[in-house]
C-alpha atoms as a PDB file:
ATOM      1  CA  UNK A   1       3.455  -6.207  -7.391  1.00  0.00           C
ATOM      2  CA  UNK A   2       2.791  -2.415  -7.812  1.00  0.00           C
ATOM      3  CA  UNK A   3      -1.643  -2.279  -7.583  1.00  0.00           C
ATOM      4  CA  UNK A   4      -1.480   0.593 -10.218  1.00  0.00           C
ATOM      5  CA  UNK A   5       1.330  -1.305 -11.858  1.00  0.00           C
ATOM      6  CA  UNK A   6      -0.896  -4.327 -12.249  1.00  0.00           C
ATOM      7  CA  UNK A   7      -4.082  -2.677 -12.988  1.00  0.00           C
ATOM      8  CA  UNK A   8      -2.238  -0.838 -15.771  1.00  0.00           C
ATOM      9  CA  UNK A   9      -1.560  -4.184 -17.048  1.00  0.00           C
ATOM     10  CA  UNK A  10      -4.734  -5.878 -16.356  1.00  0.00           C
ATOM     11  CA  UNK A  11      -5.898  -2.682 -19.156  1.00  0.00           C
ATOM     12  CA  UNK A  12      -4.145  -3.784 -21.669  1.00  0.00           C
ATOM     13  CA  UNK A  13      -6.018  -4.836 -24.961  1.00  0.00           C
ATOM     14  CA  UNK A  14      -5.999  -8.489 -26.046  1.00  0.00           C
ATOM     15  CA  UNK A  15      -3.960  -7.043 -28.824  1.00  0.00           C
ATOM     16  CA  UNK A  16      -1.260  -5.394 -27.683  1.00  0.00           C
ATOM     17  CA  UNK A  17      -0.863  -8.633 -25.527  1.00  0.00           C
ATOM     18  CA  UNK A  18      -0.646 -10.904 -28.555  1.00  0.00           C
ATOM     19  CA  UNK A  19       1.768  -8.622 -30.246  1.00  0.00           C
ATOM     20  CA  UNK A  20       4.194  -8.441 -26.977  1.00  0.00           C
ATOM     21  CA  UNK A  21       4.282 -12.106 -26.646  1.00  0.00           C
ATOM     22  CA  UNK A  22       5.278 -12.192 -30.813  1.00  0.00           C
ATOM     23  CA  UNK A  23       1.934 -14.081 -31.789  1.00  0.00           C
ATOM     24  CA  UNK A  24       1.336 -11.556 -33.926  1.00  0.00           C
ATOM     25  CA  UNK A  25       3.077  -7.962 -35.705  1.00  0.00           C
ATOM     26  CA  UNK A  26       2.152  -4.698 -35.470  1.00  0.00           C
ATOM     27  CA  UNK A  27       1.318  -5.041 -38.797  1.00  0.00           C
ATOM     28  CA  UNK A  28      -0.850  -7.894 -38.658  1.00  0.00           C
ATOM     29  CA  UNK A  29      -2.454  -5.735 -35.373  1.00  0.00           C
ATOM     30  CA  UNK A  30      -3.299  -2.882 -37.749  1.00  0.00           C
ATOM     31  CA  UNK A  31      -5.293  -5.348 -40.128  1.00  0.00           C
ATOM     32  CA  UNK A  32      -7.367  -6.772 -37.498  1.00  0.00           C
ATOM     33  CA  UNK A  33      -8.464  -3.374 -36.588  1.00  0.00           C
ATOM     34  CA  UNK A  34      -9.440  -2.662 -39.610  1.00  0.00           C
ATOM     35  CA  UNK A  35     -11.183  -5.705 -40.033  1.00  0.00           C
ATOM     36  CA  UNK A  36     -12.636  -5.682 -36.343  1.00  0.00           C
ATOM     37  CA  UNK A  37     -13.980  -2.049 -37.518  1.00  0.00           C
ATOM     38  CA  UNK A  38     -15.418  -3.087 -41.042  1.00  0.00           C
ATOM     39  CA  UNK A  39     -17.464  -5.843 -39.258  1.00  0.00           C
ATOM     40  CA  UNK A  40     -18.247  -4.439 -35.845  1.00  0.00           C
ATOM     41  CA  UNK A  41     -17.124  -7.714 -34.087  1.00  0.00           C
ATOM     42  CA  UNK A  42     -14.367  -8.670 -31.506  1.00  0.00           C
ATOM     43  CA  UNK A  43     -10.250  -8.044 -31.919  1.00  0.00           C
ATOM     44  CA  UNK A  44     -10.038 -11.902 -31.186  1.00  0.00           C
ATOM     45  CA  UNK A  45     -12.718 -12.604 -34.088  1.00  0.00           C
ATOM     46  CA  UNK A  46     -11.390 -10.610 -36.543  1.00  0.00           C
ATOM     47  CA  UNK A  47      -7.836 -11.978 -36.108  1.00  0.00           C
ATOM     48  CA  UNK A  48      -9.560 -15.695 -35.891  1.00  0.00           C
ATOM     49  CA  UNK A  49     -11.195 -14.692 -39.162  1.00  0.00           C
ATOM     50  CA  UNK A  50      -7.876 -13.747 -40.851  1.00  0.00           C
ATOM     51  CA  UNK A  51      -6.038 -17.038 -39.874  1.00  0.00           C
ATOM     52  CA  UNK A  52      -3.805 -15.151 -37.456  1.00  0.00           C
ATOM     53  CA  UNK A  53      -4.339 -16.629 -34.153  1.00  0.00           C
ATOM     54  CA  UNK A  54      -5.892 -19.722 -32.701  1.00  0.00           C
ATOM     55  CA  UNK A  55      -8.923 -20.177 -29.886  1.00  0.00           C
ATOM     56  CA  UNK A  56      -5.733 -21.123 -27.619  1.00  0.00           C
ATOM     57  CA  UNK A  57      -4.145 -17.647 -28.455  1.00  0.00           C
ATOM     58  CA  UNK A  58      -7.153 -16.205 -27.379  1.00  0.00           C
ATOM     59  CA  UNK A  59      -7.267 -18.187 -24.207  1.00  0.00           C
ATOM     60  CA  UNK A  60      -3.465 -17.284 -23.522  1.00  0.00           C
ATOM     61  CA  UNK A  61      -4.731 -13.161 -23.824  1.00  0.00           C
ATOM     62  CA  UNK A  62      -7.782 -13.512 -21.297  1.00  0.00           C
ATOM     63  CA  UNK A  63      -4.966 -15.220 -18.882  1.00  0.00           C
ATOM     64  CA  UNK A  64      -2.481 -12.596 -18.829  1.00  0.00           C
ATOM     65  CA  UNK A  65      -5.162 -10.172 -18.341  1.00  0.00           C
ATOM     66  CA  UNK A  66      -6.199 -11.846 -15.029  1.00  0.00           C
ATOM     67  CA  UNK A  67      -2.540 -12.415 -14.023  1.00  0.00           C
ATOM     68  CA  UNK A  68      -1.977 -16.168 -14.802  1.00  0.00           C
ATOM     69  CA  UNK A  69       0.954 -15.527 -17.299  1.00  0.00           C
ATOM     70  CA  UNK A  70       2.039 -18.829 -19.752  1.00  0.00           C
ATOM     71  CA  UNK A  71       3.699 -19.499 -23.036  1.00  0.00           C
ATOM     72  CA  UNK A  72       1.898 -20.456 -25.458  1.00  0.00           C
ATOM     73  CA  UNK A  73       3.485 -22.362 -28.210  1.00  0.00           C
ATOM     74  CA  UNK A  74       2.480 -19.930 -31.154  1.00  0.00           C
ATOM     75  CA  UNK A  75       4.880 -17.488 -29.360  1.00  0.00           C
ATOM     76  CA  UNK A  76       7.684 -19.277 -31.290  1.00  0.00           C
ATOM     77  CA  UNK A  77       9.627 -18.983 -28.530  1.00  0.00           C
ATOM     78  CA  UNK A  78      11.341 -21.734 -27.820  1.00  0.00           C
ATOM     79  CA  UNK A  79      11.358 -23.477 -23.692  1.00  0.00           C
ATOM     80  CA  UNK A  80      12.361 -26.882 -22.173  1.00  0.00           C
ATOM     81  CA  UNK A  81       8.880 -29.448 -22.634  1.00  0.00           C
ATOM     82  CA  UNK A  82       9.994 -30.654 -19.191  1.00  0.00           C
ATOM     83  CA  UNK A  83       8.356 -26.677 -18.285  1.00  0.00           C
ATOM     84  CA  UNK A  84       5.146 -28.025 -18.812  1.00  0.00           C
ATOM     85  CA  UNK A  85       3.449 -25.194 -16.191  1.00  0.00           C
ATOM     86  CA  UNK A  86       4.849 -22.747 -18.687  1.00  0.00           C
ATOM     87  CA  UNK A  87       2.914 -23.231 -21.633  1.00  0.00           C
ATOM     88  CA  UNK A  88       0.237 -26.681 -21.001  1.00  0.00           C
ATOM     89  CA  UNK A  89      -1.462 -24.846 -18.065  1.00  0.00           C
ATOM     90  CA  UNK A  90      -4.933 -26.605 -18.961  1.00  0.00           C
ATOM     91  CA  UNK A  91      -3.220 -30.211 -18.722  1.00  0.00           C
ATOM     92  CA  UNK A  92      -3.950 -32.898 -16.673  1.00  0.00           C
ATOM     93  CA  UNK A  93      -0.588 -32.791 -15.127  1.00  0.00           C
ATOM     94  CA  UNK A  94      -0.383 -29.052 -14.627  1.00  0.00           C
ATOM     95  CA  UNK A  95      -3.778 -29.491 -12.418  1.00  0.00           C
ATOM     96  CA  UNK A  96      -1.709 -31.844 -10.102  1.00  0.00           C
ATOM     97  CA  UNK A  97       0.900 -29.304  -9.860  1.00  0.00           C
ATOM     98  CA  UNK A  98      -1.729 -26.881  -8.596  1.00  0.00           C
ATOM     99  CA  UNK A  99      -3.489 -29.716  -6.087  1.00  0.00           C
ATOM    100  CA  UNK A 100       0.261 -30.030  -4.954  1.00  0.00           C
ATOM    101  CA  UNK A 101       0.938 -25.966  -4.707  1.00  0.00           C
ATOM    102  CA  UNK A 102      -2.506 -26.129  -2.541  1.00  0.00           C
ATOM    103  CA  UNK A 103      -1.217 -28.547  -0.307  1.00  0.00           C
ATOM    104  CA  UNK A 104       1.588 -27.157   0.135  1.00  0.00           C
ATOM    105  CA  UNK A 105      -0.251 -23.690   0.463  1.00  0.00           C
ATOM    106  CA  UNK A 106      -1.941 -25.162   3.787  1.00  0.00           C
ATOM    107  CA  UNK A 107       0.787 -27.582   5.035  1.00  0.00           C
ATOM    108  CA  UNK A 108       3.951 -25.105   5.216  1.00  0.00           C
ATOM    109  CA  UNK A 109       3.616 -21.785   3.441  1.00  0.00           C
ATOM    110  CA  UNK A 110       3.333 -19.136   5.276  1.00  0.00           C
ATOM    111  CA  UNK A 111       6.039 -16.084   5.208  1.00  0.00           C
ATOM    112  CA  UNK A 112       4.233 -13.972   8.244  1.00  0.00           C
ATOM    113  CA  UNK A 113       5.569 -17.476  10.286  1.00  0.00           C
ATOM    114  CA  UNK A 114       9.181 -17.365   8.873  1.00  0.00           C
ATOM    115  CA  UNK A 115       8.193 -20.614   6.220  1.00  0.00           C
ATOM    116  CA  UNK A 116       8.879 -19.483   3.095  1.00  0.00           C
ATOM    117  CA  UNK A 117      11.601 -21.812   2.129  1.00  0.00           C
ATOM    118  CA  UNK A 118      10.766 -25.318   0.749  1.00  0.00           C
ATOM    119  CA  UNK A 119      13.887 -27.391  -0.302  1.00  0.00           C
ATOM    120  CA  UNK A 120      12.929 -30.244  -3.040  1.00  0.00           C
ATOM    121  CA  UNK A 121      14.929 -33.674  -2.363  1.00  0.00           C
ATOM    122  CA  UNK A 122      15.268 -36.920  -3.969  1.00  0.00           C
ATOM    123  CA  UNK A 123      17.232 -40.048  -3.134  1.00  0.00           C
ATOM    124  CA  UNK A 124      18.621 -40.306  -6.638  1.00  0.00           C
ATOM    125  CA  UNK A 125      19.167 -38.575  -9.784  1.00  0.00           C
ATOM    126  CA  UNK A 126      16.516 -40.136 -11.644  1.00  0.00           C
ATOM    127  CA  UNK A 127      13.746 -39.140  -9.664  1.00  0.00           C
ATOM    128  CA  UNK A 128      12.550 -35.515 -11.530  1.00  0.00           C
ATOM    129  CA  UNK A 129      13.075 -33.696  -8.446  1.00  0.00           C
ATOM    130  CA  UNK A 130      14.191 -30.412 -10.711  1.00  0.00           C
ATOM    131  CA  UNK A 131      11.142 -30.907 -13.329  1.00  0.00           C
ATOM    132  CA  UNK A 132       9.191 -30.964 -10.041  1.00  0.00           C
ATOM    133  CA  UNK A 133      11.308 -27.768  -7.805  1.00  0.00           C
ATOM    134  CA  UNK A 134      10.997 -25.608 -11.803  1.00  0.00           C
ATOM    135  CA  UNK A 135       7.417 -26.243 -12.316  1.00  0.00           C
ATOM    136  CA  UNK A 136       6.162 -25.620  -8.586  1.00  0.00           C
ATOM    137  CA  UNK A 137       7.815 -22.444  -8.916  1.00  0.00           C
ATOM    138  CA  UNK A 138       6.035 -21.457 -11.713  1.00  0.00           C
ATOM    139  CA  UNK A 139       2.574 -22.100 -10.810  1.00  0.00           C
ATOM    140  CA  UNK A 140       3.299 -20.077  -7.763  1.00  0.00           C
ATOM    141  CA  UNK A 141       4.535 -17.292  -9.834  1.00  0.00           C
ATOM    142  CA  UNK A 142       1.178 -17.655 -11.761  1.00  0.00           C
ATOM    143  CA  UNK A 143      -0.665 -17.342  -8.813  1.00  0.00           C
ATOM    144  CA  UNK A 144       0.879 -14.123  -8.060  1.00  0.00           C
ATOM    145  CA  UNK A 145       3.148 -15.048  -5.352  1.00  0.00           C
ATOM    146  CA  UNK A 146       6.674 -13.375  -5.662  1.00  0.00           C
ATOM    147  CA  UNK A 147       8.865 -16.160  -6.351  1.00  0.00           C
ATOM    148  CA  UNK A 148      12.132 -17.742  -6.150  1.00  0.00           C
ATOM    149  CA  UNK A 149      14.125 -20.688  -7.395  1.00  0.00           C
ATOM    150  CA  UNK A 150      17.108 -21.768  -6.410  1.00  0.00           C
ATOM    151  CA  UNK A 151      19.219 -24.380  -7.882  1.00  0.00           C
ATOM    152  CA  UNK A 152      21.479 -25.447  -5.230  1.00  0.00           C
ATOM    153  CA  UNK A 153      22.821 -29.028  -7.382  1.00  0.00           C
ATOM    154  CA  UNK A 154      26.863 -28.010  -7.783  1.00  0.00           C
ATOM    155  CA  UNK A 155      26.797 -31.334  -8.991  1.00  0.00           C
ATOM    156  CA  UNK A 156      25.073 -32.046 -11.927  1.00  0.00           C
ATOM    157  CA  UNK A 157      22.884 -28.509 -12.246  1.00  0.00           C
ATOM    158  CA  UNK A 158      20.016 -28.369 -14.554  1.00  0.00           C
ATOM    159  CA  UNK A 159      17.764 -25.537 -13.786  1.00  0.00           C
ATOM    160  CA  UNK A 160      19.910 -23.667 -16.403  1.00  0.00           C
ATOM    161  CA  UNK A 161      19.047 -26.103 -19.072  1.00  0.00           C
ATOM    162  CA  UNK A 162      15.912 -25.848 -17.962  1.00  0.00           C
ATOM    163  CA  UNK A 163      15.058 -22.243 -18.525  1.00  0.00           C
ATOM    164  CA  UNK A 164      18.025 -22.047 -21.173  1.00  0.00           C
ATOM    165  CA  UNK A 165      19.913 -19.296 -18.718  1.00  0.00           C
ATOM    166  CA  UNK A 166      23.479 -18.355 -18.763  1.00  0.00           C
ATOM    167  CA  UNK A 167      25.170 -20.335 -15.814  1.00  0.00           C
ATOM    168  CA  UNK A 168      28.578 -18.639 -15.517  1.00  0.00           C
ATOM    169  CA  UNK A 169      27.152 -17.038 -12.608  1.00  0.00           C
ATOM    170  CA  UNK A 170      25.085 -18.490 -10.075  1.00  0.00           C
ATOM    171  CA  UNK A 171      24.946 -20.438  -6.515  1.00  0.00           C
ATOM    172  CA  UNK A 172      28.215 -21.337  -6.429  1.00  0.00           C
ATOM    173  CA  UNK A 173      29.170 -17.847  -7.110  1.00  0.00           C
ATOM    174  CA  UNK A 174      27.574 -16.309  -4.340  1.00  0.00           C
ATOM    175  CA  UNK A 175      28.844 -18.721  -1.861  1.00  0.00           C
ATOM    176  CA  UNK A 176      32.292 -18.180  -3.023  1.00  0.00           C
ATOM    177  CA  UNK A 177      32.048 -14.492  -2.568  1.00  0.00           C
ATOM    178  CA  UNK A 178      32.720 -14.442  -6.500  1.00  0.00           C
ATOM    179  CA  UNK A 179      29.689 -12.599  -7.240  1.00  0.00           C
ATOM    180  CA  UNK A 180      26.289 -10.033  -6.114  1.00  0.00           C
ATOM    181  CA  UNK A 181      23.024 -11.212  -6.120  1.00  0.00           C
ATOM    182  CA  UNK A 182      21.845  -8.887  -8.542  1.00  0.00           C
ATOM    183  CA  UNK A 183      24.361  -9.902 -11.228  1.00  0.00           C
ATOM    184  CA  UNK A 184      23.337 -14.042 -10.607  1.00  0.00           C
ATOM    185  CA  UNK A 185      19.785 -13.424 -10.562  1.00  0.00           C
ATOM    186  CA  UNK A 186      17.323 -13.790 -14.057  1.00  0.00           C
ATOM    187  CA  UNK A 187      14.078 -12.749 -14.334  1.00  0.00           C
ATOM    188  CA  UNK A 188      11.892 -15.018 -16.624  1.00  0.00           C
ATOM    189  CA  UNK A 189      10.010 -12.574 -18.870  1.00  0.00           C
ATOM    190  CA  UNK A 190       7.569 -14.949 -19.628  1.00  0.00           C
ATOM    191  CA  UNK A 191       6.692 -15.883 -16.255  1.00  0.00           C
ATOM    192  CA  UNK A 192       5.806 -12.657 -14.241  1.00  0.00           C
ATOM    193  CA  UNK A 193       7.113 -12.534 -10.638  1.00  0.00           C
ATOM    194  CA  UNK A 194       9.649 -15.646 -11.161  1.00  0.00           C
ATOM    195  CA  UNK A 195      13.617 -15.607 -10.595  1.00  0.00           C
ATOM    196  CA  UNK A 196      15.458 -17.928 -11.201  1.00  0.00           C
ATOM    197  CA  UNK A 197      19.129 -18.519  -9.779  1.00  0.00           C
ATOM    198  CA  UNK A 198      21.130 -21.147 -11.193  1.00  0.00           C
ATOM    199  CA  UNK A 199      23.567 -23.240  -9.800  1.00  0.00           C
ATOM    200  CA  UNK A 200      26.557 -20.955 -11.077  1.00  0.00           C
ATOM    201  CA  UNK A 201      30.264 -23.001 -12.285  1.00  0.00           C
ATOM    202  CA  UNK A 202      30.586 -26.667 -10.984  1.00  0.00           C
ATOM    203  CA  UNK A 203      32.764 -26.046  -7.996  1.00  0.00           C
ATOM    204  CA  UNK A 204      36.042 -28.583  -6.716  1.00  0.00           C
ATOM    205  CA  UNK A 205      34.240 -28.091  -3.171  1.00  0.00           C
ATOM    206  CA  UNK A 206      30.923 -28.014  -2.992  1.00  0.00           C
ATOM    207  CA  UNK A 207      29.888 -29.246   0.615  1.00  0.00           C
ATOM    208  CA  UNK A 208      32.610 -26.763   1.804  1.00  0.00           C
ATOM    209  CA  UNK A 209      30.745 -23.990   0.269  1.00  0.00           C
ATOM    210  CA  UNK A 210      27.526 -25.164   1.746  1.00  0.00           C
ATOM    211  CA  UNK A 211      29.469 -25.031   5.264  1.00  0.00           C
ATOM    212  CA  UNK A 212      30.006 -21.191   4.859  1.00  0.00           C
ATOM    213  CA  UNK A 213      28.144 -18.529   6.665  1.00  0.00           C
ATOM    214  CA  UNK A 214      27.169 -16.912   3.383  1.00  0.00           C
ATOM    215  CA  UNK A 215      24.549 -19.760   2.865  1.00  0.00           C
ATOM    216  CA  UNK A 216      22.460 -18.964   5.629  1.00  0.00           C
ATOM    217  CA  UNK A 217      22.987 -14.793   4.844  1.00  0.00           C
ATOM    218  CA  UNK A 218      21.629 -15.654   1.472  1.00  0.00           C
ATOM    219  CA  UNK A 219      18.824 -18.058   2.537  1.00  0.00           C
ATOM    220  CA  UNK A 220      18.067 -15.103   5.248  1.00  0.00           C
ATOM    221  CA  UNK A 221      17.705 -12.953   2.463  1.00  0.00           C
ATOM    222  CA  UNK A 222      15.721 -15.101   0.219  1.00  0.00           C
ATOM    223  CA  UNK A 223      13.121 -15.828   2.811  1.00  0.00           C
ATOM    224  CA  UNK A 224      12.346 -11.838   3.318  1.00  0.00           C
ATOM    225  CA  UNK A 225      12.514 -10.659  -0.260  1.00  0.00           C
ATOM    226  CA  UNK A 226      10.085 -13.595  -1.722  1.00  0.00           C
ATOM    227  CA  UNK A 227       6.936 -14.861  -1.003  1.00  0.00           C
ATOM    228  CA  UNK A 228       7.565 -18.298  -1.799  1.00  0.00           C
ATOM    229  CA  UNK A 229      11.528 -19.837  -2.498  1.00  0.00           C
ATOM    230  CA  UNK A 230      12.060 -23.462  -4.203  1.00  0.00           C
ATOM    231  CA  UNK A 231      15.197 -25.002  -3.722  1.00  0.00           C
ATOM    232  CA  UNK A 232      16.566 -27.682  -6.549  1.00  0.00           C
ATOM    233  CA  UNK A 233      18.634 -30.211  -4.500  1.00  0.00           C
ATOM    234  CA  UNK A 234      21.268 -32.411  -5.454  1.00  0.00           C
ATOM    235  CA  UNK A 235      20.374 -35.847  -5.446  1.00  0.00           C
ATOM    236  CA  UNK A 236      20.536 -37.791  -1.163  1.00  0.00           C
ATOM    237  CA  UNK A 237      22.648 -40.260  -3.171  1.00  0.00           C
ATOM    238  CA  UNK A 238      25.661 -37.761  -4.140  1.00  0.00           C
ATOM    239  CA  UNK A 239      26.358 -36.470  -0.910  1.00  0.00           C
ATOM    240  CA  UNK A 240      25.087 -34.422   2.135  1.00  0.00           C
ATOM    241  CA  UNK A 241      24.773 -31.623   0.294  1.00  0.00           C
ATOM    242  CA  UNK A 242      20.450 -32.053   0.110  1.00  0.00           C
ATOM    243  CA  UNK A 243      20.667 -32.604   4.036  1.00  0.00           C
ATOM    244  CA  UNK A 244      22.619 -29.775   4.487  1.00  0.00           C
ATOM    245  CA  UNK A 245      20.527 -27.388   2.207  1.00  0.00           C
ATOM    246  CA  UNK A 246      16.903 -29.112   3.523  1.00  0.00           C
ATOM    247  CA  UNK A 247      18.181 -28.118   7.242  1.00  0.00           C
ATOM    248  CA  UNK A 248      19.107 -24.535   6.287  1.00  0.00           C
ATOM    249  CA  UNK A 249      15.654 -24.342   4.440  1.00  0.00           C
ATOM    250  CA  UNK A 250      13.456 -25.381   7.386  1.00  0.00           C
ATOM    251  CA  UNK A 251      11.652 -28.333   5.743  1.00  0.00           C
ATOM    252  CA  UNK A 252      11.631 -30.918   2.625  1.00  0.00           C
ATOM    253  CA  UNK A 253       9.920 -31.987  -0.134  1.00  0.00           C
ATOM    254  CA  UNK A 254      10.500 -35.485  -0.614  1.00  0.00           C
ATOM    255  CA  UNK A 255      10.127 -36.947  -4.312  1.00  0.00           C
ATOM    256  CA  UNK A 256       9.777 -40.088  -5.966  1.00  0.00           C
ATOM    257  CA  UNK A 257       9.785 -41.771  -9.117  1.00  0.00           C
ATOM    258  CA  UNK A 258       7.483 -44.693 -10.331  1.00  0.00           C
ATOM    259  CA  UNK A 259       9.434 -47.735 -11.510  1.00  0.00           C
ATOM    260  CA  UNK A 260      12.696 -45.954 -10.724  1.00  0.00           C
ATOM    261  CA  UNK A 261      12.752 -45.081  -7.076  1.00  0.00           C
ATOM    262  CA  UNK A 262      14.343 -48.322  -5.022  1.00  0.00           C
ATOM    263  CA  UNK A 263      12.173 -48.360  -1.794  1.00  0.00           C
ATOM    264  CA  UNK A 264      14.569 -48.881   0.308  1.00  0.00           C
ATOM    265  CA  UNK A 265      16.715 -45.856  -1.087  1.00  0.00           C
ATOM    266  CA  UNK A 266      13.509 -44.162  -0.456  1.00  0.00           C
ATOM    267  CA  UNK A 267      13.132 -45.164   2.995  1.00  0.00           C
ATOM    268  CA  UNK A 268      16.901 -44.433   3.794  1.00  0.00           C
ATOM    269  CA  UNK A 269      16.430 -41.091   2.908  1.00  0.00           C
ATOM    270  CA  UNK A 270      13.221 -40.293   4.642  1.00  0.00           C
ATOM    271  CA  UNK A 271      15.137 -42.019   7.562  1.00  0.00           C
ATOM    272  CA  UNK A 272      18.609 -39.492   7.322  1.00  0.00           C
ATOM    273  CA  UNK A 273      15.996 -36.762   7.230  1.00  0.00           C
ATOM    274  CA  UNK A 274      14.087 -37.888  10.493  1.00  0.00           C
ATOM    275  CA  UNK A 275      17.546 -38.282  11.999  1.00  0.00           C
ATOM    276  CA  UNK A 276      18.101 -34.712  11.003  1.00  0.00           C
ATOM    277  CA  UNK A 277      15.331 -33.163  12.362  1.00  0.00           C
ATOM    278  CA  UNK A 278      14.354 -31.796   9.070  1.00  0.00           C
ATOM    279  CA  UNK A 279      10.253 -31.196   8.651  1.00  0.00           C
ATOM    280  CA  UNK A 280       9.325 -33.523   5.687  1.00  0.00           C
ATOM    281  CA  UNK A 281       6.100 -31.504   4.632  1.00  0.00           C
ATOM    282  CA  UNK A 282       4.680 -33.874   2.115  1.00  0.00           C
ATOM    283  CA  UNK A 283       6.005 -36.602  -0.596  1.00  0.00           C
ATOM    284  CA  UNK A 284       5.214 -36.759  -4.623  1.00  0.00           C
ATOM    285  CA  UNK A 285       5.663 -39.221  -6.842  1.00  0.00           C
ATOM    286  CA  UNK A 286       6.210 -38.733 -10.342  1.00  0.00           C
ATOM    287  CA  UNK A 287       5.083 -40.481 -13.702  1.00  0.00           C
ATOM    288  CA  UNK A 288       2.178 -42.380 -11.122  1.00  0.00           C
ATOM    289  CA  UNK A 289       1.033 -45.941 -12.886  1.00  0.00           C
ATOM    290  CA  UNK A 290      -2.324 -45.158 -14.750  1.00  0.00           C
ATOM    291  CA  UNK A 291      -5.266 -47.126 -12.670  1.00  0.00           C
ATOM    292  CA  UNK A 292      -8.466 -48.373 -14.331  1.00  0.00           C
ATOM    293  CA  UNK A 293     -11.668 -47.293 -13.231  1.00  0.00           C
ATOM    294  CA  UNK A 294     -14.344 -49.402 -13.180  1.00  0.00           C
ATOM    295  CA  UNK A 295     -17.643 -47.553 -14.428  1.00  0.00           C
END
């Protein structure tokens, strides 16, 4: 990002903030003033006072000021609860997304060495490897790392459902020369610095459109424009189309569900990806069993 670009918004009042993100009118804006002026006390107060806005409004403000961009749920806008980065950035489970973005941070990012590609892949369709690939991406956008993700599953695609985004053009698109980046591409207003590119029309032929040249032009392309690109996979179990896509990406993600994930489908996978020389960088496992402590 622009530094006067950011620093312009970085000045932006707490109220102009809550009106842009629909929290609040103009209207309502105007009131608090007056209110904040008849009292001599704080914007945030004064529309606390007035039953406007909640602490959690007020927490959402102060973020956006220092660049970590969510949605909060008084918005009334309206996004997937599987986006949990996007508007629970406090949670429990958003603070393992961020232990996991760290790890990742030190393990394999790292665009001055040509990694900036990171393709997501699971052994089977129940395993939450696109609630995992969508919400990685985000907390790397909120970190202020230019950011792409792809959705490469011609299969069964759900990044569009996701991030409710029109899918007539997309992945498949671009690989069948159908389309231009620009016109597949959406930026996610609420999310600063995150694009998302969905998986485009389910195509008769999808591992011969991985096979083209154009995947590798676009992955080349990817790699230099963002910081940091997630790749959605289609499941190990459909086809070769996660091997093919982890290879052009450099290195893998592997993910896991608990209770779901068969071991041994596990283990098959992490053994086609050995065979393939792709670099496995780490493993997560989603919905982890809850473990006593002892005090």
């Amino acid at each position: 990002m622009d530094t006067s670009v950011a620093k312009a918004k970085n000045k932006r009042s707490i109220g102009t903030i809550l009106v842009e993100a629909g929290i609040i009118s103009e209207d309502d804006a105007l009131r608090v003033m007056a209110l904040q002026r008849e009292k001599k006390i704080r914007f945030g107060e004064a529309a606390i006072m007035m039953g406007l806005i909640s602490e959690g409004d007020i927490r959402y403000a102060l973020s956006y000021q220092y660049e970590y961009a969510y949605l909060p749920r008084s918005s009334g806008k309206v996004t997937n609860p599987e986006l949990v980065a996007a508007y629970m950035p406090f949670s429990h489970e958003v603070d393992q997304l961020r232990a996991i973005r760290s790890q990742l941070k030190l393990r394999w990012f790292d665009k001055a060495q040509g990694h900036a590609m990171l393709a997501v892949v699971g052994a089977g369709r129940t395993e939450g490897g696109s609630y995992l690939a969508a919400n990685l991406a985000i907390v790397f956008a909120q970190m202020g790392e230019r950011t792409l993700l792809i959705d490469t599953d011609m299969r069964t695609p759900r990044q569009h459902v996701l991030f409710q985004l029109n899918n007539q053009l997309g992945f498949s698109s671009l690989l069948a020369g159908r389309a231009a980046v620009a016109s597949a591409l959406h930026s996610i207003g609420f999310i600063p610095n995150l694009d998302v590119l969905p998986a485009g029309p389910i195509p008769p032929n999808p591992l011969e459109l991985l096979n083209r040249d154009n995947l590798t032009e676009l992955f080349e392309w990817a790699g230099k424009t963002y910081d940091i690109v997630i790749i959605d996979t289609t499941s190990v179990s459909a086809g070769a189309d996660a091997m093919i896509v982890a290879d052009k990406a450099g290195a893998a993600l592997a993910v896991a569900r608990a209770n779901s994930t068969k071991l041994s489908a596990f283990k098959d996978m992490m053994g086609e990806l050995k065979r393939s020389n792709i670099n496995v960088v780490g493993s997560v496992l989603n919905d982890p069993p809850l473990v006593d402590v002892a005090p």
